[in-house]
PDB file of N, CA and C in Angstrom:
ATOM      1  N   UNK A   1       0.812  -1.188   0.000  1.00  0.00           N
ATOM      2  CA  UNK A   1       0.000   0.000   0.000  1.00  0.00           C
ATOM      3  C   UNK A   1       0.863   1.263   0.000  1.00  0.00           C
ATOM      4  N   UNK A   2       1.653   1.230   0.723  1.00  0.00           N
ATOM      5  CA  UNK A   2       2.878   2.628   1.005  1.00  0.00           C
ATOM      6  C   UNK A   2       3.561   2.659  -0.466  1.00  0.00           C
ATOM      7  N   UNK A   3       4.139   1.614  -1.005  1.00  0.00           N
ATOM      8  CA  UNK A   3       4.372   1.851  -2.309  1.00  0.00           C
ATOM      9  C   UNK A   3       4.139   2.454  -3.387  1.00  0.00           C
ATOM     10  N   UNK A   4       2.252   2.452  -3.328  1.00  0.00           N
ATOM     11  CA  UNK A   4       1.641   2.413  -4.271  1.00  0.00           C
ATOM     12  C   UNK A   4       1.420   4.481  -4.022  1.00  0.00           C
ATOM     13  N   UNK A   5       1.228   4.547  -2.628  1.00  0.00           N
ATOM     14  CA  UNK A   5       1.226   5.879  -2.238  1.00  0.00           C
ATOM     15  C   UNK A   5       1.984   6.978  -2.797  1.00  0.00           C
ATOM     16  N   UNK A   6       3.147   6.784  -2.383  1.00  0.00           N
ATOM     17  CA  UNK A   6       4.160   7.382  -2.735  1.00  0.00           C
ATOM     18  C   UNK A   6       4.501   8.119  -3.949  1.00  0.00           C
ATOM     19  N   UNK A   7       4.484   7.428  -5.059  1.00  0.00           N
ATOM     20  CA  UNK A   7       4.156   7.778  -6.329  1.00  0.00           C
ATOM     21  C   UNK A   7       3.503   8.600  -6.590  1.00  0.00           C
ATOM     22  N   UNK A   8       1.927   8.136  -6.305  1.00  0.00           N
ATOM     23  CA  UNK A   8       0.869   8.976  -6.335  1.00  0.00           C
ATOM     24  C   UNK A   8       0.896  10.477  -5.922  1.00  0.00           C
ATOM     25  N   UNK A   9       1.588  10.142  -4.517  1.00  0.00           N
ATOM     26  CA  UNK A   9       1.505  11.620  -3.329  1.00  0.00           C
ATOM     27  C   UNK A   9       3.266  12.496  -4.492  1.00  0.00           C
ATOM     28  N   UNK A  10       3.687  11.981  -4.796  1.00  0.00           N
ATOM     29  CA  UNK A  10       4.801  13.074  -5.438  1.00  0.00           C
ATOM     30  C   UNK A  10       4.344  13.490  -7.160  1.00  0.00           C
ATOM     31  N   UNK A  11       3.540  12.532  -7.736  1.00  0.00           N
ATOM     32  CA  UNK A  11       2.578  12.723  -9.010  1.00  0.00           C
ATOM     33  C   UNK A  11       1.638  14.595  -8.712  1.00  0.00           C
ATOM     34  N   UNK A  12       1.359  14.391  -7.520  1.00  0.00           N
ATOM     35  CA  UNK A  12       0.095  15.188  -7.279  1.00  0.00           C
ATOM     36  C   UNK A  12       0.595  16.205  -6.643  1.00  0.00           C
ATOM     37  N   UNK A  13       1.961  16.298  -5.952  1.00  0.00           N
ATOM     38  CA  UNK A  13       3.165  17.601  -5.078  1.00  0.00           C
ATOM     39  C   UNK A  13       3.570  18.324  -6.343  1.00  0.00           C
ATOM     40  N   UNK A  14       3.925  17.233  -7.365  1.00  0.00           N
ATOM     41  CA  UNK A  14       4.314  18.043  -9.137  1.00  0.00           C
ATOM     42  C   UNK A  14       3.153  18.452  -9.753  1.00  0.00           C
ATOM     43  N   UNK A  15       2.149  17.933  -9.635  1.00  0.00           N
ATOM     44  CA  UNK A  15       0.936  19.076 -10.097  1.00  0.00           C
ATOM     45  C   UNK A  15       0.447  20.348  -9.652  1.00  0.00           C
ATOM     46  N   UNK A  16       0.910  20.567  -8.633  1.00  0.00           N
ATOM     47  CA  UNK A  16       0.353  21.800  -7.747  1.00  0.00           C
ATOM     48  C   UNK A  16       1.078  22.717  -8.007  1.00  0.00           C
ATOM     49  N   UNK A  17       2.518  22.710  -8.239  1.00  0.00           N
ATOM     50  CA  UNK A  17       3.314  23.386  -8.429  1.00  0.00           C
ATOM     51  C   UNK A  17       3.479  23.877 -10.210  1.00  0.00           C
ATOM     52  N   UNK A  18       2.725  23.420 -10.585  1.00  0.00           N
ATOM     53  CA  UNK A  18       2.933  23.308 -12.168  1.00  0.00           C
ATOM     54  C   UNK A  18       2.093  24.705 -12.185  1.00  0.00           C
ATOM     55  N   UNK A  19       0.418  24.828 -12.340  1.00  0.00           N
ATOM     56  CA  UNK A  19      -0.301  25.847 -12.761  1.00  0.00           C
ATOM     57  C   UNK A  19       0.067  26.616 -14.153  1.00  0.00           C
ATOM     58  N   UNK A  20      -0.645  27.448 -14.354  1.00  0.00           N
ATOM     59  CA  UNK A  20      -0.581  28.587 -15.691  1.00  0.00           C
ATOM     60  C   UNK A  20       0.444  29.880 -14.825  1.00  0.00           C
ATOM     61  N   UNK A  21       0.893  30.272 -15.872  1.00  0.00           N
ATOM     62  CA  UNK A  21       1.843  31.369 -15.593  1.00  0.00           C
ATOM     63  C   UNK A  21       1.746  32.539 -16.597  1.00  0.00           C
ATOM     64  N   UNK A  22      -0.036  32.612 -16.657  1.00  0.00           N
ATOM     65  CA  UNK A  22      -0.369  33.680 -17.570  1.00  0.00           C
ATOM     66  C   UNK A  22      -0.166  35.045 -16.666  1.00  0.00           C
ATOM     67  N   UNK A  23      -0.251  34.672 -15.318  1.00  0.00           N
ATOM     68  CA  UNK A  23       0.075  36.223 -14.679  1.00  0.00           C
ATOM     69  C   UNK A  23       1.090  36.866 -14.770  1.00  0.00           C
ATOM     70  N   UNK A  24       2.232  35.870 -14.635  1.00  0.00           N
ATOM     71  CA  UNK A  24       3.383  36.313 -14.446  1.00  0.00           C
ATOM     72  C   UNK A  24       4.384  36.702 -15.889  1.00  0.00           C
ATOM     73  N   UNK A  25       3.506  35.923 -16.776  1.00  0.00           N
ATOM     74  CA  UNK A  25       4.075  36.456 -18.240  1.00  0.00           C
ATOM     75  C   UNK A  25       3.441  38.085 -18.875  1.00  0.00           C
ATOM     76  N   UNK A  26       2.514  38.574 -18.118  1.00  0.00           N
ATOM     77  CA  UNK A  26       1.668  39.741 -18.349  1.00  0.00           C
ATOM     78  C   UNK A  26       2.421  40.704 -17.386  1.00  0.00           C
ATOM     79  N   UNK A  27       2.475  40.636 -16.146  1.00  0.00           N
ATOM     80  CA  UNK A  27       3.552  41.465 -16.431  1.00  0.00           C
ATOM     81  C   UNK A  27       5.125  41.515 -16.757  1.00  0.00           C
ATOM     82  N   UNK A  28       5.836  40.076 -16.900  1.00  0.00           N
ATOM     83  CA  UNK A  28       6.400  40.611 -17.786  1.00  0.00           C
ATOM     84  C   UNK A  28       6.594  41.451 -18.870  1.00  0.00           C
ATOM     85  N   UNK A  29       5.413  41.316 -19.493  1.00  0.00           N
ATOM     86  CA  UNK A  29       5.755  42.006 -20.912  1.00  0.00           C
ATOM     87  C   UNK A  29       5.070  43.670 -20.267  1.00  0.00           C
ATOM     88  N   UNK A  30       4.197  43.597 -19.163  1.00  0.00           N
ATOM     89  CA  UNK A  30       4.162  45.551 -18.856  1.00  0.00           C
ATOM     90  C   UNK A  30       5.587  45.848 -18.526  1.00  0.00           C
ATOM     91  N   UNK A  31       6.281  45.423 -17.467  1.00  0.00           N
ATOM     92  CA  UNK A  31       7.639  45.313 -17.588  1.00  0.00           C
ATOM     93  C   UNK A  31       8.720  45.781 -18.487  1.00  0.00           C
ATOM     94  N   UNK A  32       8.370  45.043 -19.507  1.00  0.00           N
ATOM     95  CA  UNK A  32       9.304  45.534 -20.792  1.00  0.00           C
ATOM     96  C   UNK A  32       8.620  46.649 -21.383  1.00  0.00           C
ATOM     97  N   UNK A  33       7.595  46.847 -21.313  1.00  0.00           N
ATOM     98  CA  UNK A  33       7.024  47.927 -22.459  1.00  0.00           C
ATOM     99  C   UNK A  33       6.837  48.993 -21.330  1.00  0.00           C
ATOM    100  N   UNK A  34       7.405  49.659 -20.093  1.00  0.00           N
ATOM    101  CA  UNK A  34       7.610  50.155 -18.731  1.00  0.00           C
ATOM    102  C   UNK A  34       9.137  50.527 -18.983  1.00  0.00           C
ATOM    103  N   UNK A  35      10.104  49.645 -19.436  1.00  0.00           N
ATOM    104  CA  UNK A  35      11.477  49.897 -18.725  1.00  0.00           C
ATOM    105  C   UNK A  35      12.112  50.861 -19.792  1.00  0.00           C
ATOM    106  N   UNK A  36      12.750  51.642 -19.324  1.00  0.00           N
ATOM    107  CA  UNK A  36      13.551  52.986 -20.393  1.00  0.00           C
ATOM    108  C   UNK A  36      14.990  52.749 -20.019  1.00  0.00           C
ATOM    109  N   UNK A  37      15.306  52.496 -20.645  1.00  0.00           N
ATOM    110  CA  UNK A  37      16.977  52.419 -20.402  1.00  0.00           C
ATOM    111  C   UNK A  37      17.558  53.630 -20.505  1.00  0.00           C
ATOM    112  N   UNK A  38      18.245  54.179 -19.854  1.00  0.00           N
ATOM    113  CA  UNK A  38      19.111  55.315 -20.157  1.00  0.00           C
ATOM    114  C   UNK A  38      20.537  54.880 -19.975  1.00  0.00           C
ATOM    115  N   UNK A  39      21.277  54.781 -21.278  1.00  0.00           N
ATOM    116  CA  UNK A  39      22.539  54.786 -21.519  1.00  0.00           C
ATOM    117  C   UNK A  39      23.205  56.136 -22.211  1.00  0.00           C
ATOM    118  N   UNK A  40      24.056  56.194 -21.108  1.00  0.00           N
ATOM    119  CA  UNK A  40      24.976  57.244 -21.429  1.00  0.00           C
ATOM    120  C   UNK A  40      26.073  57.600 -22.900  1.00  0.00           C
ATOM    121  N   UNK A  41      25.922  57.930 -23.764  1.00  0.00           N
ATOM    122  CA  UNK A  41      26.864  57.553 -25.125  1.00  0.00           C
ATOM    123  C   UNK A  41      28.349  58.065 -24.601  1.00  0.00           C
ATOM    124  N   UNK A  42      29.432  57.050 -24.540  1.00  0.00           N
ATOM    125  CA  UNK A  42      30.353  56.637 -25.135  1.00  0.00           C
ATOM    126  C   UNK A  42      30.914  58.290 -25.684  1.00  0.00           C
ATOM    127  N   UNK A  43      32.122  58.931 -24.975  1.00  0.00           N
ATOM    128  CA  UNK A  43      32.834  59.892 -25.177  1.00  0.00           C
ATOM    129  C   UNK A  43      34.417  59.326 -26.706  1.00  0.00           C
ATOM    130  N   UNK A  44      34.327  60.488 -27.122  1.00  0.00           N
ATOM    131  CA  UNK A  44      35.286  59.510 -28.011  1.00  0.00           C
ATOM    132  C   UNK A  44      36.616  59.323 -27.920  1.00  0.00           C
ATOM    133  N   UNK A  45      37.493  58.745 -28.245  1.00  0.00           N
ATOM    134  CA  UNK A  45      38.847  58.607 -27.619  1.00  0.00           C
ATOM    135  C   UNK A  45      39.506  59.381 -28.208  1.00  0.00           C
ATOM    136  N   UNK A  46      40.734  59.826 -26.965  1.00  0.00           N
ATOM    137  CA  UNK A  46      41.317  61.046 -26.870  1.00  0.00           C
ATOM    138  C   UNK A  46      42.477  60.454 -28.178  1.00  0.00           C
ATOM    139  N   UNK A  47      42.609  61.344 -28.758  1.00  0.00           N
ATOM    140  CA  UNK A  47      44.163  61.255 -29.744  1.00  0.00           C
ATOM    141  C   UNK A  47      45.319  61.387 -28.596  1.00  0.00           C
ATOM    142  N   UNK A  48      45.860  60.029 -29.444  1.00  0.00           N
ATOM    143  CA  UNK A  48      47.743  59.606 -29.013  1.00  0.00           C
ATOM    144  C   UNK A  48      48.222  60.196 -29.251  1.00  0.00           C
ATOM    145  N   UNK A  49      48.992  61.291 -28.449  1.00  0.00           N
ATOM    146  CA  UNK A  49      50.630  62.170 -28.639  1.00  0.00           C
ATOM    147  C   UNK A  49      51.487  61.426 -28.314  1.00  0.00           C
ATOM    148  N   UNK A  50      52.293  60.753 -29.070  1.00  0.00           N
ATOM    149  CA  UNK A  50      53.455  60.168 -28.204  1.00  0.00           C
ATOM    150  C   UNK A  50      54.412  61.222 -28.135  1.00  0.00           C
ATOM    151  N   UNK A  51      54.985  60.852 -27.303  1.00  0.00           N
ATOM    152  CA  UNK A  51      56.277  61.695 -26.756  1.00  0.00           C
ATOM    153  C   UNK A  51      58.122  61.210 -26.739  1.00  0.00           C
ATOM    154  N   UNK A  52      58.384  62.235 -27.053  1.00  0.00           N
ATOM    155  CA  UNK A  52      59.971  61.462 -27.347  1.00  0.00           C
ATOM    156  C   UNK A  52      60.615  61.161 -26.679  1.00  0.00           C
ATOM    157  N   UNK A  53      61.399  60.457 -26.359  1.00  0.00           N
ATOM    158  CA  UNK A  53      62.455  59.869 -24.868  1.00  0.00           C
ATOM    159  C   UNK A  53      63.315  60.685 -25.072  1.00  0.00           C
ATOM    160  N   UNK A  54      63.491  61.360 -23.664  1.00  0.00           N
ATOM    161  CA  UNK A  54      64.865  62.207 -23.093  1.00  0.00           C
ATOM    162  C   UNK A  54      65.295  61.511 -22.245  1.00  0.00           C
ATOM    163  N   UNK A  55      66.588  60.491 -23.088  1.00  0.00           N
ATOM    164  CA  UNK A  55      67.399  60.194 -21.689  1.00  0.00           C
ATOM    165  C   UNK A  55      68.147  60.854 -20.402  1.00  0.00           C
ATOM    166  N   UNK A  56      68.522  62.120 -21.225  1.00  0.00           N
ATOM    167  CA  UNK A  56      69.424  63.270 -20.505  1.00  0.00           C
ATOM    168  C   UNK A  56      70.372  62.451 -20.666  1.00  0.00           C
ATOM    169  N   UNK A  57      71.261  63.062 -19.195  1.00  0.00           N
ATOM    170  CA  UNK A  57      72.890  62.805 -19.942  1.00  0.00           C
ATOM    171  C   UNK A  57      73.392  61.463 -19.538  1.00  0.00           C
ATOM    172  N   UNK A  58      72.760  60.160 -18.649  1.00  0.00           N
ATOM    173  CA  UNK A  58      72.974  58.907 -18.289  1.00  0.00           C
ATOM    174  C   UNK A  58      73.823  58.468 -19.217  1.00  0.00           C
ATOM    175  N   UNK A  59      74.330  56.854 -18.763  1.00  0.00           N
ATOM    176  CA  UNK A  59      75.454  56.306 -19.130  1.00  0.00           C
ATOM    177  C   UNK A  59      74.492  55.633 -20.560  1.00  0.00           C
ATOM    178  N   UNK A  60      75.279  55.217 -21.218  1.00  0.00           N
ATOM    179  CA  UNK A  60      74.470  54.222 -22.526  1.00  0.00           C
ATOM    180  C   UNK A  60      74.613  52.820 -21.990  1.00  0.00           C
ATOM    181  N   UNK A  61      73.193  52.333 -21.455  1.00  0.00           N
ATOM    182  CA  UNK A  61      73.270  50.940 -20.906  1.00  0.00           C
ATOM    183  C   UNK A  61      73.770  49.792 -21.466  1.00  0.00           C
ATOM    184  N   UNK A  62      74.093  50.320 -23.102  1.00  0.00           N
ATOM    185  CA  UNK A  62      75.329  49.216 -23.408  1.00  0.00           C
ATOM    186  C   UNK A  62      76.722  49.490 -24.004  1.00  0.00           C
ATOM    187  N   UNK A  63      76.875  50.292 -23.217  1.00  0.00           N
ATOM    188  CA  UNK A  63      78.379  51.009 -23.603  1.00  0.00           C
ATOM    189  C   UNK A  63      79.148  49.451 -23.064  1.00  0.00           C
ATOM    190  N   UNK A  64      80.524  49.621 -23.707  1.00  0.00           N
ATOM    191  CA  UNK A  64      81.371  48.611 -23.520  1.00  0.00           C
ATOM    192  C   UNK A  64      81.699  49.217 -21.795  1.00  0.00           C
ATOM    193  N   UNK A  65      82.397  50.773 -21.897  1.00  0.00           N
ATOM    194  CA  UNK A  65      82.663  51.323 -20.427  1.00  0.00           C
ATOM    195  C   UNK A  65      82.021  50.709 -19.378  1.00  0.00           C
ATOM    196  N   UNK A  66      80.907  50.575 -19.306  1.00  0.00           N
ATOM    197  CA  UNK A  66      79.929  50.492 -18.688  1.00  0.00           C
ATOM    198  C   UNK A  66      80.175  48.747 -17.635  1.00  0.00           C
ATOM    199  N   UNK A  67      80.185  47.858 -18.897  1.00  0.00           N
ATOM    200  CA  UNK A  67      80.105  46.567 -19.004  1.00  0.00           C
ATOM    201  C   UNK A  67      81.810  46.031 -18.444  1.00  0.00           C
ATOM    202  N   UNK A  68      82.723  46.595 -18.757  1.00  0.00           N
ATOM    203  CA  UNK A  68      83.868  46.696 -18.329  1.00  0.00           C
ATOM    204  C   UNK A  68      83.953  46.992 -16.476  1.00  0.00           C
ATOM    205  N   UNK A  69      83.038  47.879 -15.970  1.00  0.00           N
ATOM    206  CA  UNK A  69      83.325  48.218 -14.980  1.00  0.00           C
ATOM    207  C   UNK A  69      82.685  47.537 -14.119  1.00  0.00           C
ATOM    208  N   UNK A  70      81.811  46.416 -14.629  1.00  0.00           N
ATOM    209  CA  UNK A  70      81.108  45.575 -13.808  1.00  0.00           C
ATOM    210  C   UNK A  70      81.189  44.268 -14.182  1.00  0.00           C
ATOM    211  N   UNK A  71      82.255  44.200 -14.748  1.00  0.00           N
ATOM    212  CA  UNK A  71      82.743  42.878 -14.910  1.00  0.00           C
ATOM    213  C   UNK A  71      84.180  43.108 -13.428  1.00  0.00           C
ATOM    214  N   UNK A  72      85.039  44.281 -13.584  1.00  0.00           N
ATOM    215  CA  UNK A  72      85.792  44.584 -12.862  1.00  0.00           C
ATOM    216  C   UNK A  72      85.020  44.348 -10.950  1.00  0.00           C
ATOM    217  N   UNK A  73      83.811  44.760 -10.797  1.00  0.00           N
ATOM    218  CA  UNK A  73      83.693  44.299  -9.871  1.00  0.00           C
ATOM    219  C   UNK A  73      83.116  43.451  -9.164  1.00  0.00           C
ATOM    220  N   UNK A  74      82.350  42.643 -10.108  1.00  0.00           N
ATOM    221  CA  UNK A  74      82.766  41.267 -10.151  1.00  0.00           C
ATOM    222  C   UNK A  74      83.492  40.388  -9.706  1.00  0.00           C
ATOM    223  N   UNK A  75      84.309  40.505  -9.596  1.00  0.00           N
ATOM    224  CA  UNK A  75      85.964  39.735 -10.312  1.00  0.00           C
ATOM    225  C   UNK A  75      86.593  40.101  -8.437  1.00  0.00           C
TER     226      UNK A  75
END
């Protein structure tokens, strides 16, 4: 008998829960025909200046001098 129940009683827990969902699709769609989006437009991009490298007066990072004097202390 409990067997036969069981089935039945979860057959009939999934029917209840099922129903029409004409309400909830109505307002959806007031919803959509309700919602205003306001998006802000998109500024336009600034123009690239590049700029020139000033080393000033530093060593030349591959001077031989350079490479010489740190091999020297090194050593």
């Amino acid at each position: 008998m409990k067997r036969q129940l069981i089935p039945l009683m979860a057959v009939a827990l999934l029917a209840g829960c099922g129903g029409d969902m004409d309400e909830l699709r109505q307002w959806m769609e007031q919803e959509r025909k309700e919602a205003k989006p306001t998006v802000t437009p998109l500024l336009p991009p600034k123009k690239f200046l590049p700029q020139p490298y000033e080393s000033g007066d530093g060593v030349d990072p591959f001077s031989t001098q350079k490479l010489s004097v740190a091999i020297k202390q090194e050593a």
